[in-house]
N, C-alpha and C. Protein backbone atom coordinates (compact mmCIF):
# COMPACT_ATOMS: atom_id res chain seq x y z
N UNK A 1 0.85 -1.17 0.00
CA UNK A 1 0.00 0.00 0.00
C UNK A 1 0.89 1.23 0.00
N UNK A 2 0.44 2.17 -0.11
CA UNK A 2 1.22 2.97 -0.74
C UNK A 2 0.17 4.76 -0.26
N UNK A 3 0.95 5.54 0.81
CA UNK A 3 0.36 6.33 1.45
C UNK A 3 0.52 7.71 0.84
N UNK A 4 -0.05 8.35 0.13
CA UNK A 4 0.35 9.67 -0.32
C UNK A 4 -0.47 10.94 0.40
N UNK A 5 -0.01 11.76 1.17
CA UNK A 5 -0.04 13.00 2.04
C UNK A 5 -0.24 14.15 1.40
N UNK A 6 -0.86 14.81 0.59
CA UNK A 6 -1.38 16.07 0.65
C UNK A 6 -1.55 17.27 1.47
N UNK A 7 -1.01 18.27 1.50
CA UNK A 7 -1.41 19.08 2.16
C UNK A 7 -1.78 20.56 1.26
N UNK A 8 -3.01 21.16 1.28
CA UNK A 8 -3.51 22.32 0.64
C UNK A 8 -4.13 23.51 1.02
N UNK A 9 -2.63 24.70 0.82
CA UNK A 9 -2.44 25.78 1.21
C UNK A 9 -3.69 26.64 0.72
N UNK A 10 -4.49 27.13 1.85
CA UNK A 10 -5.29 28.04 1.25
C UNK A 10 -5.46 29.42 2.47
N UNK A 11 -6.07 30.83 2.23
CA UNK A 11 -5.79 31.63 2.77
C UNK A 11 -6.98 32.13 3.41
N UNK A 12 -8.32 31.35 3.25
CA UNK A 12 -9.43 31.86 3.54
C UNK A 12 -9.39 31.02 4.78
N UNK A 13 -10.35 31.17 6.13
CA UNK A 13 -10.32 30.38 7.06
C UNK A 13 -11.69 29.42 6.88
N UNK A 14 -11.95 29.14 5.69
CA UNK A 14 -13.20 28.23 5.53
C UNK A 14 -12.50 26.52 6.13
N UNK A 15 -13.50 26.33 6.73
CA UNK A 15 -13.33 24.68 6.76
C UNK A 15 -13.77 23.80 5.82
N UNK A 16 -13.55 22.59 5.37
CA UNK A 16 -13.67 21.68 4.87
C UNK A 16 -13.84 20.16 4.94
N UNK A 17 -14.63 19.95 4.44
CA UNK A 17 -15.24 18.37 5.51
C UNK A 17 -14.99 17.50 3.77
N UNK A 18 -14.24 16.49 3.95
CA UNK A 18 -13.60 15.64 3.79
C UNK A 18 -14.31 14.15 3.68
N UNK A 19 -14.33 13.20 2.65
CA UNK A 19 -15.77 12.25 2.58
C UNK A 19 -15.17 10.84 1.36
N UNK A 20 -14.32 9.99 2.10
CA UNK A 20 -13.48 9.08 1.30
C UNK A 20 -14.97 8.26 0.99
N UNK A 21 -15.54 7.91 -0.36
CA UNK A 21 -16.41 6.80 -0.13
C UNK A 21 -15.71 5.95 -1.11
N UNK A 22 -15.74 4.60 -0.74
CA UNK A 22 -15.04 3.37 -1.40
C UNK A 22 -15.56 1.90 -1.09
N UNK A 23 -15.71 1.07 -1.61
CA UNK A 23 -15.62 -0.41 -1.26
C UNK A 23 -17.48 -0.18 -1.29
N UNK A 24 -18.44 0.05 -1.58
CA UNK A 24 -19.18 0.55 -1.66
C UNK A 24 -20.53 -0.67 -2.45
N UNK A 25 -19.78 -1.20 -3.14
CA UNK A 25 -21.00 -2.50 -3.75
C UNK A 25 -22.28 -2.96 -3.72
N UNK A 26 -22.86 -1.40 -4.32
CA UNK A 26 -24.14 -1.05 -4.46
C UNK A 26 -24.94 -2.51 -5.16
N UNK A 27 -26.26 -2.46 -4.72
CA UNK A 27 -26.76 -4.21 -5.21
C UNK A 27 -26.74 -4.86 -4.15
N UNK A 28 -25.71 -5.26 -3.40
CA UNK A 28 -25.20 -6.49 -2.87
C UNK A 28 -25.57 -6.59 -1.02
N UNK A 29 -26.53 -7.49 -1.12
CA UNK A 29 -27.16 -7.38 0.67
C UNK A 29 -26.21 -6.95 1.53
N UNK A 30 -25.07 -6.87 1.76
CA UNK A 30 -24.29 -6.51 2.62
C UNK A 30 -24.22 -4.77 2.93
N UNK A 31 -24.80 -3.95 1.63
CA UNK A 31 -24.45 -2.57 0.76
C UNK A 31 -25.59 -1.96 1.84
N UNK A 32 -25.55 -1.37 3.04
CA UNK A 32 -26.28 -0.66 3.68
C UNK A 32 -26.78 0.65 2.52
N UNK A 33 -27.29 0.24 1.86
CA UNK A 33 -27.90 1.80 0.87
C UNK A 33 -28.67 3.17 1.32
N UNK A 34 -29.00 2.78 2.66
CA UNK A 34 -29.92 3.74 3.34
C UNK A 34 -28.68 4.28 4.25
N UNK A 35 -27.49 3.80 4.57
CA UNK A 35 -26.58 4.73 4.76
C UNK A 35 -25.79 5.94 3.74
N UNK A 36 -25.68 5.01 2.20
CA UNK A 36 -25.14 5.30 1.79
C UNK A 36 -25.81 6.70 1.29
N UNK A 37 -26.76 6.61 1.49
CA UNK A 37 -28.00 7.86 0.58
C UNK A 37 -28.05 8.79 1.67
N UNK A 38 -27.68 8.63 2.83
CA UNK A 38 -27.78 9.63 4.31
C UNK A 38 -26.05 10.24 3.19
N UNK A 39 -25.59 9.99 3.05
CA UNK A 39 -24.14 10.25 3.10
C UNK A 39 -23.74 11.01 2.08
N UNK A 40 -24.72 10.77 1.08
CA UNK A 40 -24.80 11.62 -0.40
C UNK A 40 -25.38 12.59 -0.41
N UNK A 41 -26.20 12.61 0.84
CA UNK A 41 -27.26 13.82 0.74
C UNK A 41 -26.71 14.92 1.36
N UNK A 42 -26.01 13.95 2.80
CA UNK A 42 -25.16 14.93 3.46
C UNK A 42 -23.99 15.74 2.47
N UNK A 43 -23.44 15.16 1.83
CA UNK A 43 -22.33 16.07 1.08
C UNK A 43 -23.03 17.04 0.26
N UNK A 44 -24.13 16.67 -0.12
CA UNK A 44 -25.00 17.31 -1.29
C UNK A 44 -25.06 18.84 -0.38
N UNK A 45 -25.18 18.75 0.68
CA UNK A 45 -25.96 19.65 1.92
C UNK A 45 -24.87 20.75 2.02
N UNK A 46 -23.54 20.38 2.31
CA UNK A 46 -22.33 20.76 2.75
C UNK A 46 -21.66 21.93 1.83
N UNK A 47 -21.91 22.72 1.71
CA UNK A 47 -21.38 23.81 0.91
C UNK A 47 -19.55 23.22 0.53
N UNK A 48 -18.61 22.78 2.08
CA UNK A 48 -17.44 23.06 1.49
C UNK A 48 -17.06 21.40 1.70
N UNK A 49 -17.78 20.44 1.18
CA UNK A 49 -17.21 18.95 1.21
C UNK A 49 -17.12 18.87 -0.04
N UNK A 50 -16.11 18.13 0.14
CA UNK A 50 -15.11 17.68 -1.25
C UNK A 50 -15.28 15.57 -0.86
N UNK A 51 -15.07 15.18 -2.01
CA UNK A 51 -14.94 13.61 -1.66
C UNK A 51 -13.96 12.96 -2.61
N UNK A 52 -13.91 11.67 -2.53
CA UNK A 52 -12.94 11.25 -2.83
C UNK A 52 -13.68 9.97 -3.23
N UNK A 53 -13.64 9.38 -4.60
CA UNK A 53 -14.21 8.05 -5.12
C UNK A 53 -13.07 7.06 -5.04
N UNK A 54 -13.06 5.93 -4.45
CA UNK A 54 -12.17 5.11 -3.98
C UNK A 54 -11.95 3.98 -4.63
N UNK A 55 -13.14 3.67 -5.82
CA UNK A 55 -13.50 2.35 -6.22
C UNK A 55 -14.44 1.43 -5.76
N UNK A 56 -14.53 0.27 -5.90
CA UNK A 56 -15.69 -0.98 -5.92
C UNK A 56 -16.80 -0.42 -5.64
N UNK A 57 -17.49 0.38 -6.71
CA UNK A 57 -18.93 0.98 -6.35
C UNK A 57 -19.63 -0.60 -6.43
N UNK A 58 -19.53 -1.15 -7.32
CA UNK A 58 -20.22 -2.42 -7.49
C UNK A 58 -20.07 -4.02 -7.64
N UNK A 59 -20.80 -4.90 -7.54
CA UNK A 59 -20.13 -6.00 -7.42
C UNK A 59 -20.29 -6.75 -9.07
N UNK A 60 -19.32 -6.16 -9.85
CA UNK A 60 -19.21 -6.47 -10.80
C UNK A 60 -18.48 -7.21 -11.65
N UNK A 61 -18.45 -8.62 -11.57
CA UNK A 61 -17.94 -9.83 -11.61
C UNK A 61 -18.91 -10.72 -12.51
């Protein structure tokens, strides 16, 4: 694995909320979807969230 660190200089004092979604395997009984839709809505909501798509939206095999 392989860890890469970012850090991003900015000058305004806005905060930023931060939202890794990954491993995610929409379809699949395990796929809490009624979390996942709390979680989309929430960012939707969030003026300064940014996210990050991680992969395995689905179980596609």
């Amino acid at each position: 694995m392989e860890v890469i660190e970012r850090k991003i200089e900015y000058s305004r004092p806005d905060k930023f909320y931060f939202y890794p979604l990954g491993d995610i395997h929409k379809g699949v009984v395990h796929c809490d979807e009624d979390l996942l839709e709390q979680k989309i809505n929430e960012i939707k909501r969030e003026r300064n969230a940014l996210w990050l798509g991680m992969g395995d939206y689905g179980d596609l095999v």
